[in-house]
Each structure stands twice: as structure tokens, then as C-alpha cells.
C-alpha atoms as a PDB file:
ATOM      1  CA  UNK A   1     117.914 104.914 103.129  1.00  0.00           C
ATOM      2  CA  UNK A   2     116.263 103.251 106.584  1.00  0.00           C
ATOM      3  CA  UNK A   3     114.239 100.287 105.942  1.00  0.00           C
ATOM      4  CA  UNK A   4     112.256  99.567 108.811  1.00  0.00           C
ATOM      5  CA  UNK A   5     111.048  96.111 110.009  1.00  0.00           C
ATOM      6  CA  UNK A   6     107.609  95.575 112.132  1.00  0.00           C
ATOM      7  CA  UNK A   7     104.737  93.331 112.250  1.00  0.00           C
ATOM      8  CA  UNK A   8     101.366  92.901 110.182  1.00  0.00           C
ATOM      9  CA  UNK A   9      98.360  91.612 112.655  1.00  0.00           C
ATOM     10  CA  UNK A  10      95.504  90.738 111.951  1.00  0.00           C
ATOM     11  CA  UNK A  11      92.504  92.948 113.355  1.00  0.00           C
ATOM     12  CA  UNK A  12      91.742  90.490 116.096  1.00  0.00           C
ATOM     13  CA  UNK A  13      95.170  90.869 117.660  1.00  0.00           C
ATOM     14  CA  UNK A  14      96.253  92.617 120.970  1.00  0.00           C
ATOM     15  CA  UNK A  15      99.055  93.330 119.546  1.00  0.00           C
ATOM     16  CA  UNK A  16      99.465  96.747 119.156  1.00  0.00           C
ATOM     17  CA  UNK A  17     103.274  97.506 118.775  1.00  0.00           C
ATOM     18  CA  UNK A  18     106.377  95.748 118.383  1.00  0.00           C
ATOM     19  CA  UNK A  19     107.200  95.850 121.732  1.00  0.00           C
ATOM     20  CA  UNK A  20     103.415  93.462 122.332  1.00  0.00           C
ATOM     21  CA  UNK A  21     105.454  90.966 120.041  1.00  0.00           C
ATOM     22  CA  UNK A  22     107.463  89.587 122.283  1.00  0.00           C
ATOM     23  CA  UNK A  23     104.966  87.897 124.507  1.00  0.00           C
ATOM     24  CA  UNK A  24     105.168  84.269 125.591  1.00  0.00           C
ATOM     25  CA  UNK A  25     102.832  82.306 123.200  1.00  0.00           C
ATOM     26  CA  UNK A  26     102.981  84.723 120.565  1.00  0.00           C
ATOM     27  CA  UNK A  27     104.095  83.371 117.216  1.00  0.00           C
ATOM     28  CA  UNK A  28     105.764  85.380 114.750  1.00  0.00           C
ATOM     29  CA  UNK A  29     106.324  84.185 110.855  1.00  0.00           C
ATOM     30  CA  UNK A  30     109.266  85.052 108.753  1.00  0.00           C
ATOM     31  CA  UNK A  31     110.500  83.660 106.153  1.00  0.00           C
ATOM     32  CA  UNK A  32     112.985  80.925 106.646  1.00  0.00           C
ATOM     33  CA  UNK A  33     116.863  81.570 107.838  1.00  0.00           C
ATOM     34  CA  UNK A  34     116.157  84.798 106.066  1.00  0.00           C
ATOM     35  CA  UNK A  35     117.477  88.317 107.511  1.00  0.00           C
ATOM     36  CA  UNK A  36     114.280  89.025 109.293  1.00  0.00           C
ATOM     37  CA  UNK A  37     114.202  85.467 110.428  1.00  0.00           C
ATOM     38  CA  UNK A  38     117.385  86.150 111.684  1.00  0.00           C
ATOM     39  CA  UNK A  39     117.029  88.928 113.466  1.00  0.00           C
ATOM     40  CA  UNK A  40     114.429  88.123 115.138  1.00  0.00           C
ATOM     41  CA  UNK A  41     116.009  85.203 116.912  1.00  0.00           C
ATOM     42  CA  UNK A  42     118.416  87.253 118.232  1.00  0.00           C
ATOM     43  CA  UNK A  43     116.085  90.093 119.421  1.00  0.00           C
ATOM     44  CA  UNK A  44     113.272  88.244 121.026  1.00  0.00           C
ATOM     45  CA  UNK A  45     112.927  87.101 124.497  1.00  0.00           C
ATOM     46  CA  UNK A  46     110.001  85.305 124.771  1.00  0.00           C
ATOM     47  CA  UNK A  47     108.118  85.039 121.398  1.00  0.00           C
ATOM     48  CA  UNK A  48     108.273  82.322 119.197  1.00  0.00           C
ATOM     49  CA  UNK A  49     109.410  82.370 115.310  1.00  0.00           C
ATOM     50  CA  UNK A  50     107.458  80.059 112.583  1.00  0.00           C
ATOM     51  CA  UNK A  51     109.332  79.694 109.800  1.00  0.00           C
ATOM     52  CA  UNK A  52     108.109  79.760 105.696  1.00  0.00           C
ATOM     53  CA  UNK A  53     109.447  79.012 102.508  1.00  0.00           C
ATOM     54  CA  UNK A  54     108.135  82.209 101.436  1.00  0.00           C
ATOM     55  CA  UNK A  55     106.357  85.515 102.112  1.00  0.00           C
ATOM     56  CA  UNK A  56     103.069  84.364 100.852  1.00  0.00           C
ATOM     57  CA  UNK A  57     103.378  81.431 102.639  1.00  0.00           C
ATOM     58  CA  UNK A  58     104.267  83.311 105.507  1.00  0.00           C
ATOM     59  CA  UNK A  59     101.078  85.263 105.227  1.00  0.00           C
ATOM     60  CA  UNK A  60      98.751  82.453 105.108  1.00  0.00           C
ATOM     61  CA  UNK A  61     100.268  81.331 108.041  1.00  0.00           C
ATOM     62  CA  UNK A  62      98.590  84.809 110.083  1.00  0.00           C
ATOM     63  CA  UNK A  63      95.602  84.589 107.674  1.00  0.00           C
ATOM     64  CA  UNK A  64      95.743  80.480 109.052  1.00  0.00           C
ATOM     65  CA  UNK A  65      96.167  81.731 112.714  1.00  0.00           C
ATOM     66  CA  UNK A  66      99.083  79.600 113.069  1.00  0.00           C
ATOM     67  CA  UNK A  67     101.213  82.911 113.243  1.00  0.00           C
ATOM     68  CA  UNK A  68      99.776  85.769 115.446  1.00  0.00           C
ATOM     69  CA  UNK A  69     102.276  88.414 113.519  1.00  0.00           C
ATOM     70  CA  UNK A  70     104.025  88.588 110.202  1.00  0.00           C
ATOM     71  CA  UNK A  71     107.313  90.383 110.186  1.00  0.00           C
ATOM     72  CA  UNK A  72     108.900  92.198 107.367  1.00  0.00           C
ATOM     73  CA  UNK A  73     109.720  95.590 106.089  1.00  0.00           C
ATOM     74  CA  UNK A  74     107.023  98.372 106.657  1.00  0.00           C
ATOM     75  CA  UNK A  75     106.464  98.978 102.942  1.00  0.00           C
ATOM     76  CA  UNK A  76     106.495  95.187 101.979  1.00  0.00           C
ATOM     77  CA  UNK A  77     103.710  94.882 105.289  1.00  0.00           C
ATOM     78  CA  UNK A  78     101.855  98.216 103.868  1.00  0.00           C
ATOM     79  CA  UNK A  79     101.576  96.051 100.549  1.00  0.00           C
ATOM     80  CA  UNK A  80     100.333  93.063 101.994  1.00  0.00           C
ATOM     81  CA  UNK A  81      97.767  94.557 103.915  1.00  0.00           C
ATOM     82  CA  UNK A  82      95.318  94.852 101.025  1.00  0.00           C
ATOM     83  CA  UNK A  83      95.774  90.369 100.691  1.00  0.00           C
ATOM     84  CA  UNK A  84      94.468  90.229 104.534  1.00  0.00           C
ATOM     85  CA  UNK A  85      91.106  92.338 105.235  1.00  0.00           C
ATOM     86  CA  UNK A  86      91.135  94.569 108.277  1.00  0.00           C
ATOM     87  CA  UNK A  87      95.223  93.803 109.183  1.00  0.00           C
ATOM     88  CA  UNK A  88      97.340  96.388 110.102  1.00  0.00           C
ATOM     89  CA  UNK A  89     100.952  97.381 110.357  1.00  0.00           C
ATOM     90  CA  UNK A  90     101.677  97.639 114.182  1.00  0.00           C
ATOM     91  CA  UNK A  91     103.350 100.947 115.598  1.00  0.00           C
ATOM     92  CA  UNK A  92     107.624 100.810 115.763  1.00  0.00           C
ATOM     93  CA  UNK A  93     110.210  98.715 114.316  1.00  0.00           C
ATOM     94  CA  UNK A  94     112.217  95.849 116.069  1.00  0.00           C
ATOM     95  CA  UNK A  95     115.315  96.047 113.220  1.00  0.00           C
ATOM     96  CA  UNK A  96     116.706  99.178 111.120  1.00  0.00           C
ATOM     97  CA  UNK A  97     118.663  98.467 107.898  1.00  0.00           C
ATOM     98  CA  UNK A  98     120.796 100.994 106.344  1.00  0.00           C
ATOM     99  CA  UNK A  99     120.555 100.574 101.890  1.00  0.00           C
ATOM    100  CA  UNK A 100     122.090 102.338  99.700  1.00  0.00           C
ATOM    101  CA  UNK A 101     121.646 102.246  96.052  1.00  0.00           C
END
């Protein structure tokens, strides 16, 4: 199975796919030297990475506006929209992970 990784936004954002991520100024949470976390510092250019303890914390870091994007898997994001009114899960993925069970 593919699990893909993106961003949740909040409505207010210009960003509108993963690619719009990686924008000088933009700030990105993750959780903590986690796999996203990661990833991420290897694949961005010029975006920044804000680290949590945890997912929620994470997300009240976007809800805060102290993150402009929240990055995990889609289906974790599709969850999480319903705890942030009017987010969305932005178009394409900036990591694929192969899982087998």
C-alpha cells in the first residue's frame, strides 16, 4: 500500500499544492525528528519546518498561525480536517511510503 504525505491549510492560505509549500517564509509543522519531519528537511528548498511534540500540537500550531501548513499522511490530514473549520488537504504529495501489512 502507498501512503501519501501532503499538507493541511487552512482556508486563508495561498497555498494550493505541495509544490506552493516550499516558499520562503512559509512554515510547515511536523512532528518532531519524526519521518515526516524528516523528510521534509531533506526535500525542501526554501520553506521552513516547526517542530511539535505531537500531532495535535502540531495542529494548533496552523490553527495558532504559527505554522502556515501541517504535513502528514493524506488520510491522517482528511481526519483532521473536521478539528480545523474550512482547512483543506492541498493537491499532491511531497513523500510516498511503501507499507505492507
Amino acid at each position: 500500500m502507498q501512503v501519501d504525505y501532503t499538507y493541511l491549510v487552512r482556508a486563508d492560505a495561498s497555498i494550493r499544492n505541495v509544490a506552493d509549500g516550499d516558499q520562503s517564509g512559509v512554515r510547515i509543522a511536523a512532528i518532531h525528528n519524526g519521518t515526516v519531519d524528516l523528510a521534509l528537511r531533506r526535500i525542501l528548498k526554501r520553506a521552513g519546518v516547526v517542530g511539535a511534540e505531537t500531532l495535535g500540537a502540531a495542529l494548533e500550531l496552523l490553527r495558532d498561525k504559527k505554522a502556515d501548513a501541517l504535513a502528514a499522511s493524506r488520510q491522517t490530514l482528511l481526519e483532521y480536517c473536521n478539528r480545523l473549520p474550512g482547512s483543506r488537504v492541498v493537491e499532491g504529495c511531497f513523500h510516498a511510503a511503501l507499507e505492507s501489512m
